[in-house]
C-alpha atoms as a PDB file:
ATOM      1  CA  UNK A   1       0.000   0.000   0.000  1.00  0.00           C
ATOM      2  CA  UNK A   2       1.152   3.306  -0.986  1.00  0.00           C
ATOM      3  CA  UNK A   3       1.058   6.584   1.639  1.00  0.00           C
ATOM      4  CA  UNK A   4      -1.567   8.065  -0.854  1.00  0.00           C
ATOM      5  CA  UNK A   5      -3.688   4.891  -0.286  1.00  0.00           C
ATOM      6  CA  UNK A   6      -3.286   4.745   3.670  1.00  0.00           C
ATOM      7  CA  UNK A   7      -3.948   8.408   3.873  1.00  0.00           C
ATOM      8  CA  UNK A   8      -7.447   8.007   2.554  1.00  0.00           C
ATOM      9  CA  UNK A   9      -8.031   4.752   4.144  1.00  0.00           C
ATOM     10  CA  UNK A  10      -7.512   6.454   7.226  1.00  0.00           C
ATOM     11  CA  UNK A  11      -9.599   9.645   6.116  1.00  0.00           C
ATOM     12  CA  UNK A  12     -12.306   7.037   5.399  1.00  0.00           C
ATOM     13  CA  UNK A  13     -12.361   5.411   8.789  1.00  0.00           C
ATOM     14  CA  UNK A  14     -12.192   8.930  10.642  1.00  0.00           C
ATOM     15  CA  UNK A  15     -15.047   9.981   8.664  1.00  0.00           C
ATOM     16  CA  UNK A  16     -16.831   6.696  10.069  1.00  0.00           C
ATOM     17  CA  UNK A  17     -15.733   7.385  13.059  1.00  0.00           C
ATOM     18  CA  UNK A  18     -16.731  11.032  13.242  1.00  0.00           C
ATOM     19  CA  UNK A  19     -20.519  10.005  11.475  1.00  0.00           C
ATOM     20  CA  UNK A  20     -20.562   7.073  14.282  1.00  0.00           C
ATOM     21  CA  UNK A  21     -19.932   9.754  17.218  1.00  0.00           C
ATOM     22  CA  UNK A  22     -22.300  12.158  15.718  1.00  0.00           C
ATOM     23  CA  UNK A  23     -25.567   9.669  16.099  1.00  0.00           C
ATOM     24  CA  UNK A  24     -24.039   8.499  19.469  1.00  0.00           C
ATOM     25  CA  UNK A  25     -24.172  12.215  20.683  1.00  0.00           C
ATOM     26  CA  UNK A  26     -27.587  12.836  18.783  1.00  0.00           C
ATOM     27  CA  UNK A  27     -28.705   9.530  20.193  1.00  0.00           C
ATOM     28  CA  UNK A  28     -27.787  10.216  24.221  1.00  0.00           C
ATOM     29  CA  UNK A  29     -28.755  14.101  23.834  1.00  0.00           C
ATOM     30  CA  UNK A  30     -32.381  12.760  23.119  1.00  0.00           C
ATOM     31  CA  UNK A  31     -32.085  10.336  26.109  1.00  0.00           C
ATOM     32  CA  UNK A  32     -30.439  13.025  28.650  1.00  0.00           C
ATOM     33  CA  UNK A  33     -33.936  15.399  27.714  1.00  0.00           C
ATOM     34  CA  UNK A  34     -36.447  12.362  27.961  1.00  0.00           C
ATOM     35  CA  UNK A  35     -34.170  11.965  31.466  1.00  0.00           C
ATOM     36  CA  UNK A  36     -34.815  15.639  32.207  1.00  0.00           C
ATOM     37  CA  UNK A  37     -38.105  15.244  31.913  1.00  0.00           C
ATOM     38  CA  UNK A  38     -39.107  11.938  34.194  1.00  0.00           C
ATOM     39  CA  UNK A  39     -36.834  14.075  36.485  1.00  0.00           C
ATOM     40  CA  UNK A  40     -38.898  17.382  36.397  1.00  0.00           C
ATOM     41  CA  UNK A  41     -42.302  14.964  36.592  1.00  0.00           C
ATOM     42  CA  UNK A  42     -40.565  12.733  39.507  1.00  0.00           C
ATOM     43  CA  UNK A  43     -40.588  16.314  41.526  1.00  0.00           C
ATOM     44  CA  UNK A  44     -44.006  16.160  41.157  1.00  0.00           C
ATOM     45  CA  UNK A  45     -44.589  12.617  42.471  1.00  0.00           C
ATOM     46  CA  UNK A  46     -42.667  13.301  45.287  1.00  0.00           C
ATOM     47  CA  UNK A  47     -44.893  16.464  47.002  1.00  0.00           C
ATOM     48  CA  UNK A  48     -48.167  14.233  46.089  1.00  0.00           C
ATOM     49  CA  UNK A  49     -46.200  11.451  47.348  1.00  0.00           C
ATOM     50  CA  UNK A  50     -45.119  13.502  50.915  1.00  0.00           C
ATOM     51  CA  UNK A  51     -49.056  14.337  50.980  1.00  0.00           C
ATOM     52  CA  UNK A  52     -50.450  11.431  50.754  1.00  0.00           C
ATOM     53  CA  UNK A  53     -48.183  10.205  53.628  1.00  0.00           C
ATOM     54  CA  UNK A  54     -49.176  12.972  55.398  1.00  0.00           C
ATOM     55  CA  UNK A  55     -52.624  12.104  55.269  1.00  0.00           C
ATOM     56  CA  UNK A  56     -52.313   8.748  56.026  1.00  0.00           C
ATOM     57  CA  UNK A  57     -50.481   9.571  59.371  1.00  0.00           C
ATOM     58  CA  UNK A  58     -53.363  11.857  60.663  1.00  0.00           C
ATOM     59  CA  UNK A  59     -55.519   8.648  60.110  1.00  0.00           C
ATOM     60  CA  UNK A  60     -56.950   7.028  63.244  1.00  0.00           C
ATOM     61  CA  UNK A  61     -55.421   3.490  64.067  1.00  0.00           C
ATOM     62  CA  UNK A  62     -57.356   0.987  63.700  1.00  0.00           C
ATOM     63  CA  UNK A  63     -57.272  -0.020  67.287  1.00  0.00           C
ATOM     64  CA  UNK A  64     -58.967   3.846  67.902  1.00  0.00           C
ATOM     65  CA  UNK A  65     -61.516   2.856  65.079  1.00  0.00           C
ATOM     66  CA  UNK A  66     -62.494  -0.179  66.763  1.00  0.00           C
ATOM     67  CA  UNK A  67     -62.991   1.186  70.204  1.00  0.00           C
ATOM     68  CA  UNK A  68     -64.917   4.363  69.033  1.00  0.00           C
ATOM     69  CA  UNK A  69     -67.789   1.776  67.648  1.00  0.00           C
ATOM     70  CA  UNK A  70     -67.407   0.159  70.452  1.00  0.00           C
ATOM     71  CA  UNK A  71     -68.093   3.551  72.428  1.00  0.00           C
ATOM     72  CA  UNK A  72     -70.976   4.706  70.164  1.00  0.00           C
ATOM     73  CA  UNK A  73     -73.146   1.125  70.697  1.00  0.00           C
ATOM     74  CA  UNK A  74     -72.769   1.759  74.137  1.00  0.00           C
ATOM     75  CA  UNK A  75     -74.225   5.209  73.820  1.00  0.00           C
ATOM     76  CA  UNK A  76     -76.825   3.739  71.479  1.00  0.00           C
ATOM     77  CA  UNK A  77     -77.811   0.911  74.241  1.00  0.00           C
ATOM     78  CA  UNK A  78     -77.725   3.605  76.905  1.00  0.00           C
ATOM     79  CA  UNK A  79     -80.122   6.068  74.742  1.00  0.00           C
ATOM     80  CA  UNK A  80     -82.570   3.090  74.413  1.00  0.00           C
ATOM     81  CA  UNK A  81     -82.650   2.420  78.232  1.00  0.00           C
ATOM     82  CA  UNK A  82     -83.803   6.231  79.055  1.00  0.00           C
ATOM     83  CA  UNK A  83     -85.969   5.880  75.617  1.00  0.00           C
ATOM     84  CA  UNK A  84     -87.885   2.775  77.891  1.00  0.00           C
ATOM     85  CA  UNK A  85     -87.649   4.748  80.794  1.00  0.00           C
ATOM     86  CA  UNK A  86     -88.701   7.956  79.779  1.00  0.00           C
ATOM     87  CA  UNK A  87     -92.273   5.870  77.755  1.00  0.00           C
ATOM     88  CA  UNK A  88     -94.210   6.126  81.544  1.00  0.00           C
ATOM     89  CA  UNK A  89     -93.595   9.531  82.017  1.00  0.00           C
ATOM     90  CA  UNK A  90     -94.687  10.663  78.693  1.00  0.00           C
ATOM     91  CA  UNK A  91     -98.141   8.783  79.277  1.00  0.00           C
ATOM     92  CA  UNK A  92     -97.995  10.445  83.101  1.00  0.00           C
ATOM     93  CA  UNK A  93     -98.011  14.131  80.981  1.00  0.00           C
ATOM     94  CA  UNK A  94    -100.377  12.741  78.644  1.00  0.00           C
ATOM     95  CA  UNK A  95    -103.024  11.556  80.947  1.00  0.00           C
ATOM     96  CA  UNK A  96    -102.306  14.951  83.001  1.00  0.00           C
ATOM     97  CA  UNK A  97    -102.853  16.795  80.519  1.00  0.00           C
ATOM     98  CA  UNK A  98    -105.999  14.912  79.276  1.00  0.00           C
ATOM     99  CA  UNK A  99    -107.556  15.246  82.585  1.00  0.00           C
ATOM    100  CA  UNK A 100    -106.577  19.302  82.452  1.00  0.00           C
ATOM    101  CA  UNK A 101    -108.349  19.815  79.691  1.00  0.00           C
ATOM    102  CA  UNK A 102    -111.503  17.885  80.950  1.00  0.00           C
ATOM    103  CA  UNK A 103    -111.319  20.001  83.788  1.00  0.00           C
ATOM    104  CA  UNK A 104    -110.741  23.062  82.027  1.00  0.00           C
ATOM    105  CA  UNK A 105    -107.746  24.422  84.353  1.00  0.00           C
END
């Protein structure tokens, strides 16, 4: 091989080379934007995340669930006791007042 033919050999696999680095670079620039921007929507998913944990933590336990309905029926069965209690005295008034009015007072 002469110089003449090396030389341009050699200008053919730099210009390869040099077409081969350009679509690597146009290749990963794509790929660092696309990055940039599941980075810039990650932010987002981050505060929503840090909410929703918030949230969650002001959440009764289940334990204070649990005795809370347990608290309420008890309130429920006490209301229906004085709800019993309470039927005699309404038909005291009732008759009372019956017996006003027949009486005119």
């Amino acid at each position: 091989m002469s110089t003449s033919e090396v030389i341009a050999l050699a200008n053919c696999v730099f210009a390869g080379l040099a077409l081969a680095i350009a679509i690597w670079a146009k290749l990963t620039a794509r790929s660092r934007k696309d990055i940039d921007d599941i980075r810039s929507r990650e932010d987002g998913h981050e505060t929503r995340l840090a909410r929703i944990e918030a949230s969650i933590e002001q959440m009764p336990r289940a334990e204070s669930v649990h005795e809370l309905r347990v608290d309420v029926a008890r309130i429920e069965g006490s209301l229906a006791v004085i709800g019993e209690r309470l039927k005699p005295v309404a038909q005291v008034t009732e008759r009372l007042q019956d017996w006003l009015l027949e009486n005119k007072r």
